[in-house]
N, C-alpha and C. Protein backbone atom coordinates (compact mmCIF):
# COMPACT_ATOMS: atom_id res chain seq x y z
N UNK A 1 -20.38 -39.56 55.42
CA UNK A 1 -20.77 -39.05 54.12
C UNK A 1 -20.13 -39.95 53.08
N UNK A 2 -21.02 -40.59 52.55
CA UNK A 2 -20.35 -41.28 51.04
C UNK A 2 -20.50 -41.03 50.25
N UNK A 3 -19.80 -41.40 48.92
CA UNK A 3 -19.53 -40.58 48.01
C UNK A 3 -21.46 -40.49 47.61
N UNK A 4 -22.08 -39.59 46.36
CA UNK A 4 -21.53 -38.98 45.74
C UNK A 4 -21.25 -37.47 46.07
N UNK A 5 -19.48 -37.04 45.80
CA UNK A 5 -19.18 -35.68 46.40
C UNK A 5 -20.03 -34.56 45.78
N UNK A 6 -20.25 -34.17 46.56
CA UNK A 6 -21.32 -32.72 46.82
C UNK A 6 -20.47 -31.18 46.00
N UNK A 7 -19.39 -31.43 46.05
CA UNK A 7 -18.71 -29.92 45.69
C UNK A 7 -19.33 -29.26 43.94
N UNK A 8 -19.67 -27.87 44.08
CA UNK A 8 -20.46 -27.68 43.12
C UNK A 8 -21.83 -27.88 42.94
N UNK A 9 -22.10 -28.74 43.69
CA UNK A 9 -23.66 -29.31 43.08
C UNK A 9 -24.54 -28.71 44.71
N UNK A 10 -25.63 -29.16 44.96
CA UNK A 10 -26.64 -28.74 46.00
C UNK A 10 -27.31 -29.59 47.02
N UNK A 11 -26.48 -30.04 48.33
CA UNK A 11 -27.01 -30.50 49.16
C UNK A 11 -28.28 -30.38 50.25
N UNK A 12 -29.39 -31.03 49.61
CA UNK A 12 -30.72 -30.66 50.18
C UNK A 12 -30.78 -31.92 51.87
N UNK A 13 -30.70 -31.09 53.14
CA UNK A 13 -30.37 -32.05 54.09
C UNK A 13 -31.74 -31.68 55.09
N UNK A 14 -31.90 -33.21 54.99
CA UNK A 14 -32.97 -33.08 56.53
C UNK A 14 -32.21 -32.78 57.71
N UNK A 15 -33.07 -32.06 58.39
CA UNK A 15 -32.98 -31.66 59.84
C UNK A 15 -32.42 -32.99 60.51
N UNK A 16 -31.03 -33.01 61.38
CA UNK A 16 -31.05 -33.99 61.98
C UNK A 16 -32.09 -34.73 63.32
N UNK A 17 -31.74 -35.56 64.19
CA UNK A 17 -33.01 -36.09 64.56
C UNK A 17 -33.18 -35.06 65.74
N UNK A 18 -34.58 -35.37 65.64
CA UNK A 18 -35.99 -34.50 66.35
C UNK A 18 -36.96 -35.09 66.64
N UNK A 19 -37.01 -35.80 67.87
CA UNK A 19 -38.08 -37.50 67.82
C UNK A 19 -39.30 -36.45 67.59
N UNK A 20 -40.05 -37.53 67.16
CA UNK A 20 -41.60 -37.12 66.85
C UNK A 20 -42.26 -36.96 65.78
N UNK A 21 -43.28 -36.36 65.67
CA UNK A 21 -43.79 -35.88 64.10
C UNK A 21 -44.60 -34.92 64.59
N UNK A 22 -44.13 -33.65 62.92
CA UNK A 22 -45.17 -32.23 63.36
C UNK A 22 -44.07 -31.55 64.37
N UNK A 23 -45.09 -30.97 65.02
CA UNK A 23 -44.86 -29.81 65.90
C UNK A 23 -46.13 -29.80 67.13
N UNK A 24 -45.91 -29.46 67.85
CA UNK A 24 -47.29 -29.26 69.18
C UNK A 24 -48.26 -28.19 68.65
N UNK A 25 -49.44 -28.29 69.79
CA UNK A 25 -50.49 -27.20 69.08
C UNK A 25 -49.89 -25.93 69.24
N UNK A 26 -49.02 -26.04 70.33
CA UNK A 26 -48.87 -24.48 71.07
C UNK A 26 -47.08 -23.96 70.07
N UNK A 27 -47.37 -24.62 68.90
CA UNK A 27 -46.36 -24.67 68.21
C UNK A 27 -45.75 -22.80 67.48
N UNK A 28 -44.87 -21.76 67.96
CA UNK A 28 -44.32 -20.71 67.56
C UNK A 28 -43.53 -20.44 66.69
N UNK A 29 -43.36 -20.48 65.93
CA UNK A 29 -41.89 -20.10 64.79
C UNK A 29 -40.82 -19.57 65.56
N UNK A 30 -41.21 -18.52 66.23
CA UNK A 30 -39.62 -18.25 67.12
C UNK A 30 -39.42 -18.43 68.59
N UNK A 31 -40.28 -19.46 68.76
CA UNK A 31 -39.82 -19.68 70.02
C UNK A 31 -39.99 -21.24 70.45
N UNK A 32 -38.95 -21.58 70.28
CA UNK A 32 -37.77 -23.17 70.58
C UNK A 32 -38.56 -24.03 71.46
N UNK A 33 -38.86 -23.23 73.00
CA UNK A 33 -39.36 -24.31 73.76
C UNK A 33 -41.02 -25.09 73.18
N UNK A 34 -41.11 -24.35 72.50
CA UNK A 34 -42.54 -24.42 71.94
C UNK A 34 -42.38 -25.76 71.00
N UNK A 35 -41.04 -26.01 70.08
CA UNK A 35 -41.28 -26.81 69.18
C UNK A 35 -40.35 -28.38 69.09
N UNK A 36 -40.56 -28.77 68.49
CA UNK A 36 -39.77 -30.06 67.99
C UNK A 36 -38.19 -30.23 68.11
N UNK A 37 -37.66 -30.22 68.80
CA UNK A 37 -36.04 -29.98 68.99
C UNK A 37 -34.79 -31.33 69.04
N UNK A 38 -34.15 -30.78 68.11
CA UNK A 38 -32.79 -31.83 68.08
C UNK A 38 -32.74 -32.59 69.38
N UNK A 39 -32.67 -33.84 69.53
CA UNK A 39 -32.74 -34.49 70.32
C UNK A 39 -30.67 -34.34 70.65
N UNK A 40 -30.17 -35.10 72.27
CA UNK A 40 -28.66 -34.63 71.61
C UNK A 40 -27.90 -35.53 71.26
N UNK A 41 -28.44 -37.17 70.36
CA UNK A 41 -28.42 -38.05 69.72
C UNK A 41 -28.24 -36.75 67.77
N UNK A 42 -29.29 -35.77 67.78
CA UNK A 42 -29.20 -35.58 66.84
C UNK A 42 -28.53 -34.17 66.62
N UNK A 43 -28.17 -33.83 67.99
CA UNK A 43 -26.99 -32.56 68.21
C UNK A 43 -25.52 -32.85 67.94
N UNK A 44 -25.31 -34.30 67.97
CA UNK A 44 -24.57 -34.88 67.53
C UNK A 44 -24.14 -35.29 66.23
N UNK A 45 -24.87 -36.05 66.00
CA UNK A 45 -25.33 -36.22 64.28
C UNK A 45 -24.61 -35.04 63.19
N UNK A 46 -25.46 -33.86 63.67
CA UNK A 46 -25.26 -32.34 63.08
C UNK A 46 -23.92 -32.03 62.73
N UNK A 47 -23.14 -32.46 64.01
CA UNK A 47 -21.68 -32.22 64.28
C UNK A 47 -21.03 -32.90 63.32
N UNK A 48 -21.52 -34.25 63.20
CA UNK A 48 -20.78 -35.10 62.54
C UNK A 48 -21.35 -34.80 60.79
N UNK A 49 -22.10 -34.58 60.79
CA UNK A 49 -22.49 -33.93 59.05
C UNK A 49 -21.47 -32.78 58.53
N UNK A 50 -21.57 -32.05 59.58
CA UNK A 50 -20.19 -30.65 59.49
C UNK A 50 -18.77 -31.42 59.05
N UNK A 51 -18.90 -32.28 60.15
CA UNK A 51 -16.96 -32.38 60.15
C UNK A 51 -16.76 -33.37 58.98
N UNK A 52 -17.74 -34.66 58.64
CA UNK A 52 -17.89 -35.16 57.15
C UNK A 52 -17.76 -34.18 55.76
N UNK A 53 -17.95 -32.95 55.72
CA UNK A 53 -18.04 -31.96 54.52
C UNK A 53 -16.74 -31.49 54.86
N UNK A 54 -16.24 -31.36 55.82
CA UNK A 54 -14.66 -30.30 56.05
C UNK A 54 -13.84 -31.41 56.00
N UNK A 55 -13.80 -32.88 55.97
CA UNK A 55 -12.86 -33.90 56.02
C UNK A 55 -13.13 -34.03 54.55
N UNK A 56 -13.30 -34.36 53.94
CA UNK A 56 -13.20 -34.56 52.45
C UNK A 56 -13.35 -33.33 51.59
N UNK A 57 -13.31 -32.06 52.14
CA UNK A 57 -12.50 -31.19 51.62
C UNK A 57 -13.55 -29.90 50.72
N UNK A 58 -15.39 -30.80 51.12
CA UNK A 58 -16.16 -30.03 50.51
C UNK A 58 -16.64 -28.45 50.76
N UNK A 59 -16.21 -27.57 49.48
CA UNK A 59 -16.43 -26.44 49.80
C UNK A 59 -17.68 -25.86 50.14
N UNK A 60 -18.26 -25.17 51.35
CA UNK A 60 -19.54 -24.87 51.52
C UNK A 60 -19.59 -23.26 51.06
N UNK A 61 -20.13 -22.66 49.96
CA UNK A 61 -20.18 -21.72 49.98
C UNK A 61 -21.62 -20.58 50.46
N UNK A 62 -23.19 -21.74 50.36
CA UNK A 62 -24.05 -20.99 51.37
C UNK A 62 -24.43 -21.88 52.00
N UNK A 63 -25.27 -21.63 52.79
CA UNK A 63 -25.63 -22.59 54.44
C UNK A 63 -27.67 -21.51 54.03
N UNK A 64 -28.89 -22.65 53.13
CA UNK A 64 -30.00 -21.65 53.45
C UNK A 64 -30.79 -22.56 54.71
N UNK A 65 -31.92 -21.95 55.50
CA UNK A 65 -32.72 -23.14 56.21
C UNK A 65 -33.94 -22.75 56.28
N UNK A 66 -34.23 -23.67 56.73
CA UNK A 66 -35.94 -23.52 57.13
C UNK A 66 -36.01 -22.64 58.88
N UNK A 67 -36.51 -21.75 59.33
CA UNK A 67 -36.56 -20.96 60.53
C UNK A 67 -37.21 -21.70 61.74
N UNK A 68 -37.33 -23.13 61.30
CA UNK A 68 -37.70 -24.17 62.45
C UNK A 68 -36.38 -24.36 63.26
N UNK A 69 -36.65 -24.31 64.53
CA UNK A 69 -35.28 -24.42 65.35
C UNK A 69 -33.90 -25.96 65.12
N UNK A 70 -34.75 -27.14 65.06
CA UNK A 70 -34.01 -27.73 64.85
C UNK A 70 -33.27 -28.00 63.44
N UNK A 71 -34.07 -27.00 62.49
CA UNK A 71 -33.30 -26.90 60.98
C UNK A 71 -31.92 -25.83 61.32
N UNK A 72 -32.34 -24.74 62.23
CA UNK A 72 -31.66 -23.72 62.34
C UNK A 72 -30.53 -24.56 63.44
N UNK A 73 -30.88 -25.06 64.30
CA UNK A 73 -29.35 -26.14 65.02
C UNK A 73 -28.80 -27.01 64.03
N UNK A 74 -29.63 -27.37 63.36
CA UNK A 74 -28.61 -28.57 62.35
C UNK A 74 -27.97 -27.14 61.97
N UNK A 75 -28.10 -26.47 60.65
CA UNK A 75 -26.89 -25.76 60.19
C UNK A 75 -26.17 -25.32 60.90
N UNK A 76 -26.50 -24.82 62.26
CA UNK A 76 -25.14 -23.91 62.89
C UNK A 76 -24.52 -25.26 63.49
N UNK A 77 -24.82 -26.62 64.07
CA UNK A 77 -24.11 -27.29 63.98
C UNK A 77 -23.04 -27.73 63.31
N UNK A 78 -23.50 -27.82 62.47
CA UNK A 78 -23.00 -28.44 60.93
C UNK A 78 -21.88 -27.51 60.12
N UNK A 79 -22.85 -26.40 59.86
CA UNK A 79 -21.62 -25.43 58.90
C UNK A 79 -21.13 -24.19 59.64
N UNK A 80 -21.90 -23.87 60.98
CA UNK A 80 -21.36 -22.83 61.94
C UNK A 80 -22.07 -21.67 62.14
N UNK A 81 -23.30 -21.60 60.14
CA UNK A 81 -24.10 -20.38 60.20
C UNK A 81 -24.65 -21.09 59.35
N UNK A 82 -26.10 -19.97 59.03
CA UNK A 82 -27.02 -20.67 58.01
C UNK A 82 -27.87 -19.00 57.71
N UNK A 83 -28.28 -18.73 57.09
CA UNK A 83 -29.75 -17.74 56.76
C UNK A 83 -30.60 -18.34 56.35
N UNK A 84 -31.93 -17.88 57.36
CA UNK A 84 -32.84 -18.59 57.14
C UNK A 84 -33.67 -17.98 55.96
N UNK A 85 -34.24 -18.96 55.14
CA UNK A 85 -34.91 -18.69 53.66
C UNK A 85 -36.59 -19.52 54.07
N UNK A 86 -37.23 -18.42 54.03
CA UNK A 86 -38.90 -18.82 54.39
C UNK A 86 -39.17 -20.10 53.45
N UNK A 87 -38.98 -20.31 52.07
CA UNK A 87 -39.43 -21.12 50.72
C UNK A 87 -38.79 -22.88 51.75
N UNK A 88 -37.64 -22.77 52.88
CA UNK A 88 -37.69 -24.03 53.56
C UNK A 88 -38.35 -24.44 54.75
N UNK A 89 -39.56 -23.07 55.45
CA UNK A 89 -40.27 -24.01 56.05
C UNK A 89 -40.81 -25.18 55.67
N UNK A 90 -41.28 -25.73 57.17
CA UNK A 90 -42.54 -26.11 57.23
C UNK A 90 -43.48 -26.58 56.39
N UNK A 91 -44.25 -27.36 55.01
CA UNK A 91 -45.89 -26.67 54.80
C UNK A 91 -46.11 -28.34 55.85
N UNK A 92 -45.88 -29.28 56.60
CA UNK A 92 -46.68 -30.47 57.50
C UNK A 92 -47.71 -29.92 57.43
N UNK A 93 -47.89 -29.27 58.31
CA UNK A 93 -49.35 -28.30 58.92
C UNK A 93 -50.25 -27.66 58.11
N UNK A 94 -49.21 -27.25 57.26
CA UNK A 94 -50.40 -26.24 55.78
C UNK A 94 -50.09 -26.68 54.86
N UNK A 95 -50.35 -27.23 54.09
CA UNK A 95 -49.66 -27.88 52.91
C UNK A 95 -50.03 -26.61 51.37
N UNK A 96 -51.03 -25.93 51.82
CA UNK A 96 -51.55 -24.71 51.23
C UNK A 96 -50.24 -24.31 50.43
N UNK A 97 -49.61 -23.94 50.81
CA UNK A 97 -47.82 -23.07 50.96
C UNK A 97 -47.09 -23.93 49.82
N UNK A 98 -47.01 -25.08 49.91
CA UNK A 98 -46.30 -26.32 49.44
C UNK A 98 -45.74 -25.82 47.69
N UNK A 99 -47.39 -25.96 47.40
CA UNK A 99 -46.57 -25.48 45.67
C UNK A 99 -45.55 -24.46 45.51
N UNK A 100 -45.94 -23.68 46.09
CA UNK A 100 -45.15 -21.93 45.42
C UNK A 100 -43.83 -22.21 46.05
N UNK A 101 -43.98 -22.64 47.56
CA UNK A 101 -42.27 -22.83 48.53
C UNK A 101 -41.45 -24.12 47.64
N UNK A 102 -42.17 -24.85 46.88
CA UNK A 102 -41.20 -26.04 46.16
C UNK A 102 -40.87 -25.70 45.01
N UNK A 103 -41.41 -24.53 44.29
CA UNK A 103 -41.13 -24.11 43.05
C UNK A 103 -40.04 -23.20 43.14
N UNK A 104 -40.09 -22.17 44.08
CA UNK A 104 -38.94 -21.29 45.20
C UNK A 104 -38.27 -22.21 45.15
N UNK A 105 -37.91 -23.12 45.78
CA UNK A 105 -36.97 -24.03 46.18
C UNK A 105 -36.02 -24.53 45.08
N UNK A 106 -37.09 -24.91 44.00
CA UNK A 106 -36.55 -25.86 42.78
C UNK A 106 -35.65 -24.27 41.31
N UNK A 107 -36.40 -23.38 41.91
CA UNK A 107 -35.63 -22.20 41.14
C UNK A 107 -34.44 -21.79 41.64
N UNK A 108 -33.93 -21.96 42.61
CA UNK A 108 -32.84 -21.42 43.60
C UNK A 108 -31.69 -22.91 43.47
N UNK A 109 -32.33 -23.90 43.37
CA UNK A 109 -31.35 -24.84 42.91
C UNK A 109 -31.10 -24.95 41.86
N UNK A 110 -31.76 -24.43 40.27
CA UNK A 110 -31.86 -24.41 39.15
C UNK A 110 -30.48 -23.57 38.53
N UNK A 111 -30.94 -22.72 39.43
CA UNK A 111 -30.02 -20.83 39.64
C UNK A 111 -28.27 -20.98 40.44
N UNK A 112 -28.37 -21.83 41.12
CA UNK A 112 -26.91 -22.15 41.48
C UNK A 112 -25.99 -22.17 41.01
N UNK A 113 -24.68 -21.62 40.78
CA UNK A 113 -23.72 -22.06 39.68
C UNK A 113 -22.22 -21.96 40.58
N UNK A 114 -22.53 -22.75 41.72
CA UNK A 114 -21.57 -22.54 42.61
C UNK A 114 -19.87 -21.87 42.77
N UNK A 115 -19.08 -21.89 42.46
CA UNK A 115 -18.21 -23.33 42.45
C UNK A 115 -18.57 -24.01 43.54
N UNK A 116 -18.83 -23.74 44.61
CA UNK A 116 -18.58 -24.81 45.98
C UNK A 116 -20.30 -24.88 45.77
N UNK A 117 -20.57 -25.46 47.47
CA UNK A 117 -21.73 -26.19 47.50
C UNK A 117 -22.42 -25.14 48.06
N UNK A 118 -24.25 -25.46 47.70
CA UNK A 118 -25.06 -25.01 48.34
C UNK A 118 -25.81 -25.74 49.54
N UNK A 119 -25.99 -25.51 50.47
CA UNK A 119 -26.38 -26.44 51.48
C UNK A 119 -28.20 -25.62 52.22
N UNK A 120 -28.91 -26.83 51.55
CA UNK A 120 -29.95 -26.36 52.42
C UNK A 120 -30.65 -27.58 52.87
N UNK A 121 -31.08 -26.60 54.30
CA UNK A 121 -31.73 -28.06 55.35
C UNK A 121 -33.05 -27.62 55.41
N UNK A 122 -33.62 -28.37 55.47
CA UNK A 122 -35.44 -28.28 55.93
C UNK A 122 -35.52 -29.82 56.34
N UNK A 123 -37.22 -29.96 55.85
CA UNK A 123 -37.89 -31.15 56.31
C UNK A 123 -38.06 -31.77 55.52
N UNK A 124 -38.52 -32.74 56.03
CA UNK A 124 -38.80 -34.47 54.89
C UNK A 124 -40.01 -34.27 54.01
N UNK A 125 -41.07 -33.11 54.34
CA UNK A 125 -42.19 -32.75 53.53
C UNK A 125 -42.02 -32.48 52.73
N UNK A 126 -41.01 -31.25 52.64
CA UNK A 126 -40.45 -30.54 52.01
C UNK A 126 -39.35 -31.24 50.69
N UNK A 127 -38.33 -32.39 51.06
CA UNK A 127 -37.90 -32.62 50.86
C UNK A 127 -38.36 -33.76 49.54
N UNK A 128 -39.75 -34.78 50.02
CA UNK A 128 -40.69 -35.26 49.34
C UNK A 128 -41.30 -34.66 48.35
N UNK A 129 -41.27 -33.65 48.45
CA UNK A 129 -42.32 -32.53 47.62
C UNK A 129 -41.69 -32.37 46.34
N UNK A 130 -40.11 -31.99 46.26
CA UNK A 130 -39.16 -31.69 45.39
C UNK A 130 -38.41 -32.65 45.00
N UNK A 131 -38.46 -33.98 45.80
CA UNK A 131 -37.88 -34.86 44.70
C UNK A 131 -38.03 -36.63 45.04
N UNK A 132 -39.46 -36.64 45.60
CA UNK A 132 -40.10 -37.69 45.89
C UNK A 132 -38.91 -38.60 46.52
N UNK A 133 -38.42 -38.32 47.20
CA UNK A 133 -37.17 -39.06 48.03
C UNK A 133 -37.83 -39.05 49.66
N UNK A 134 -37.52 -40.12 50.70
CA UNK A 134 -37.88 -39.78 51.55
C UNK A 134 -36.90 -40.26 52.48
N UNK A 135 -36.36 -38.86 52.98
CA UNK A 135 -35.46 -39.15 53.66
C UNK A 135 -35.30 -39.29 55.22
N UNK A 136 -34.22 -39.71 55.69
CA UNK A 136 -34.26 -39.57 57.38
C UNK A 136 -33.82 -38.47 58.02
N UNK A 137 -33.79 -38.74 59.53
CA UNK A 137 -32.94 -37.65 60.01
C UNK A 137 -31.83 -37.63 59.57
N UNK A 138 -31.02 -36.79 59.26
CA UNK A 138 -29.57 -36.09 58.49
C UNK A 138 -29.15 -36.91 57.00
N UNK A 139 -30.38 -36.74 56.52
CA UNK A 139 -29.66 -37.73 55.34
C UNK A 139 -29.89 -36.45 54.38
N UNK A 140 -29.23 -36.28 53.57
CA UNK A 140 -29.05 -35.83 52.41
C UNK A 140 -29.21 -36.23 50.70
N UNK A 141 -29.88 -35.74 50.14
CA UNK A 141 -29.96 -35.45 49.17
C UNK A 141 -29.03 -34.95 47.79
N UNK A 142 -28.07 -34.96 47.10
CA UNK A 142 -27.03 -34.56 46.11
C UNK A 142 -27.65 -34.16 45.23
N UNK A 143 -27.97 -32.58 44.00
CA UNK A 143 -28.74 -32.42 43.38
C UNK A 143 -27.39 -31.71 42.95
N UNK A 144 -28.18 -31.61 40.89
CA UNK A 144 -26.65 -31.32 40.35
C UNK A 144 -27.72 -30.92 39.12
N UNK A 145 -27.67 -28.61 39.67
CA UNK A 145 -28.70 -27.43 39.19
C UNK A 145 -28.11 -27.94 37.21
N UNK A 146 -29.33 -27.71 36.87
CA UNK A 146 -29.49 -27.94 35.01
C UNK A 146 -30.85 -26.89 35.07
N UNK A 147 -30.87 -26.38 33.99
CA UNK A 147 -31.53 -25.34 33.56
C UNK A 147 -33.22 -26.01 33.97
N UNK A 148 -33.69 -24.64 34.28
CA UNK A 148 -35.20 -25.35 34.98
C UNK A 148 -35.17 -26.50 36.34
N UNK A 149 -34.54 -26.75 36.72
CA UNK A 149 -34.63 -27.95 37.50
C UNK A 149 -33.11 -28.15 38.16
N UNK A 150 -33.15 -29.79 38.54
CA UNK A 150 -31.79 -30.56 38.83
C UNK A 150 -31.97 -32.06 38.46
N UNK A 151 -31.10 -32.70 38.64
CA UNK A 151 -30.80 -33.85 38.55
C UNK A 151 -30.41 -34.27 40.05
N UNK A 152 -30.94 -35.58 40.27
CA UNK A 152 -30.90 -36.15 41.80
C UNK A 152 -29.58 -37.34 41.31
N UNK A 153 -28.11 -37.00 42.16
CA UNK A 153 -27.07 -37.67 41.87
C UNK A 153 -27.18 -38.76 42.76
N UNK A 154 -27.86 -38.50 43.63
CA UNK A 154 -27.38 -39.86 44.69
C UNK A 154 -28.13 -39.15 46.28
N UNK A 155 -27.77 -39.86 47.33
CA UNK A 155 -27.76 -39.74 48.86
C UNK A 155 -26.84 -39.91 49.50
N UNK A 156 -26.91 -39.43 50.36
CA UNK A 156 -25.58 -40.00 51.17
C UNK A 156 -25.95 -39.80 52.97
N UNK A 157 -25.66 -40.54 53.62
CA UNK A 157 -25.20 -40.25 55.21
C UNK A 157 -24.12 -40.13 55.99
N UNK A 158 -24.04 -39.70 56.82
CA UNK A 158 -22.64 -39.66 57.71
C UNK A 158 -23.66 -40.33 58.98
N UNK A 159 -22.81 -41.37 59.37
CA UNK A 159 -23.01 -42.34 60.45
C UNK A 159 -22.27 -41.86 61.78
């Protein structure tokens, strides 16, 4: 994780890695074997995103995700727990969804007033959608909530 520090402000993090793209046809919301899963290149990764935020001392005060399994392993990797918040699925598949879940999204980061950090993981669709960034597996996003919106401070990775 390099700087810029996250404390206070809203870390928007892709799912760490999950080879592929999408999801299969026979694709379930709650059921794992069905979908796209942390590879353990990126079960790893996860680990190391966690222990990057607790080594430099950043306070996590929520953990939200997308209810896709490997969003839901990155956070419990990473911060230990997460609640999942529907507005971070998915829309790949439906893009239908997209407006209203990025406006959700962009109000809840707007609305933040931490002290510590907000941490939410989803996907790169998702992630594109809200702030034309396109990121990788476990890369992050730094957003810093201003009335209506945020400001995009920077990126960062943990290697």
């Amino acid at each position: 994780l390099r700087e810029p520090h996250v404390d206070g402000h809203v870390a928007l993090l892709r799912h760490a890695e999950a080879p592929g793209i999408g999801d299969p046809p026979e694709f379930a919301l709650g059921d794992c074997s069905t979908q796209r899963n942390l590879s353990p290149a990126g079960r790893e990764h996860a680990a190391r995103i966690g222990a990057a935020f607790r080594a430099r001392g950043v306070a996590v005060d929520q953990v939200l995700t997308s209810g896709w399994c490997r969003c839901v392993d990155t956070a419990a990797l990473a911060f230990g727990t997460a609640e999942v918040w529907p507005p971070l699925h998915s829309f790949f598949r439906d893009s239908a969804t997209g407006l209203a879940q990025t406006r959700a999204v962009r109000e809840r980061i707007a609305e933040w007033s931490g002290p510590g950090t907000l941490v939410l993981v989803t996907h790169q669709v998702n992630i594109t959608a809200l702030t034309n960034l396109f990121p990788t597996s476990g890369e992050l996003a730094v957003l810093a909530p201003a009335r209506g919106g945020f400001a995009i401070l920077g990126c960062a990775t943990v290697d």
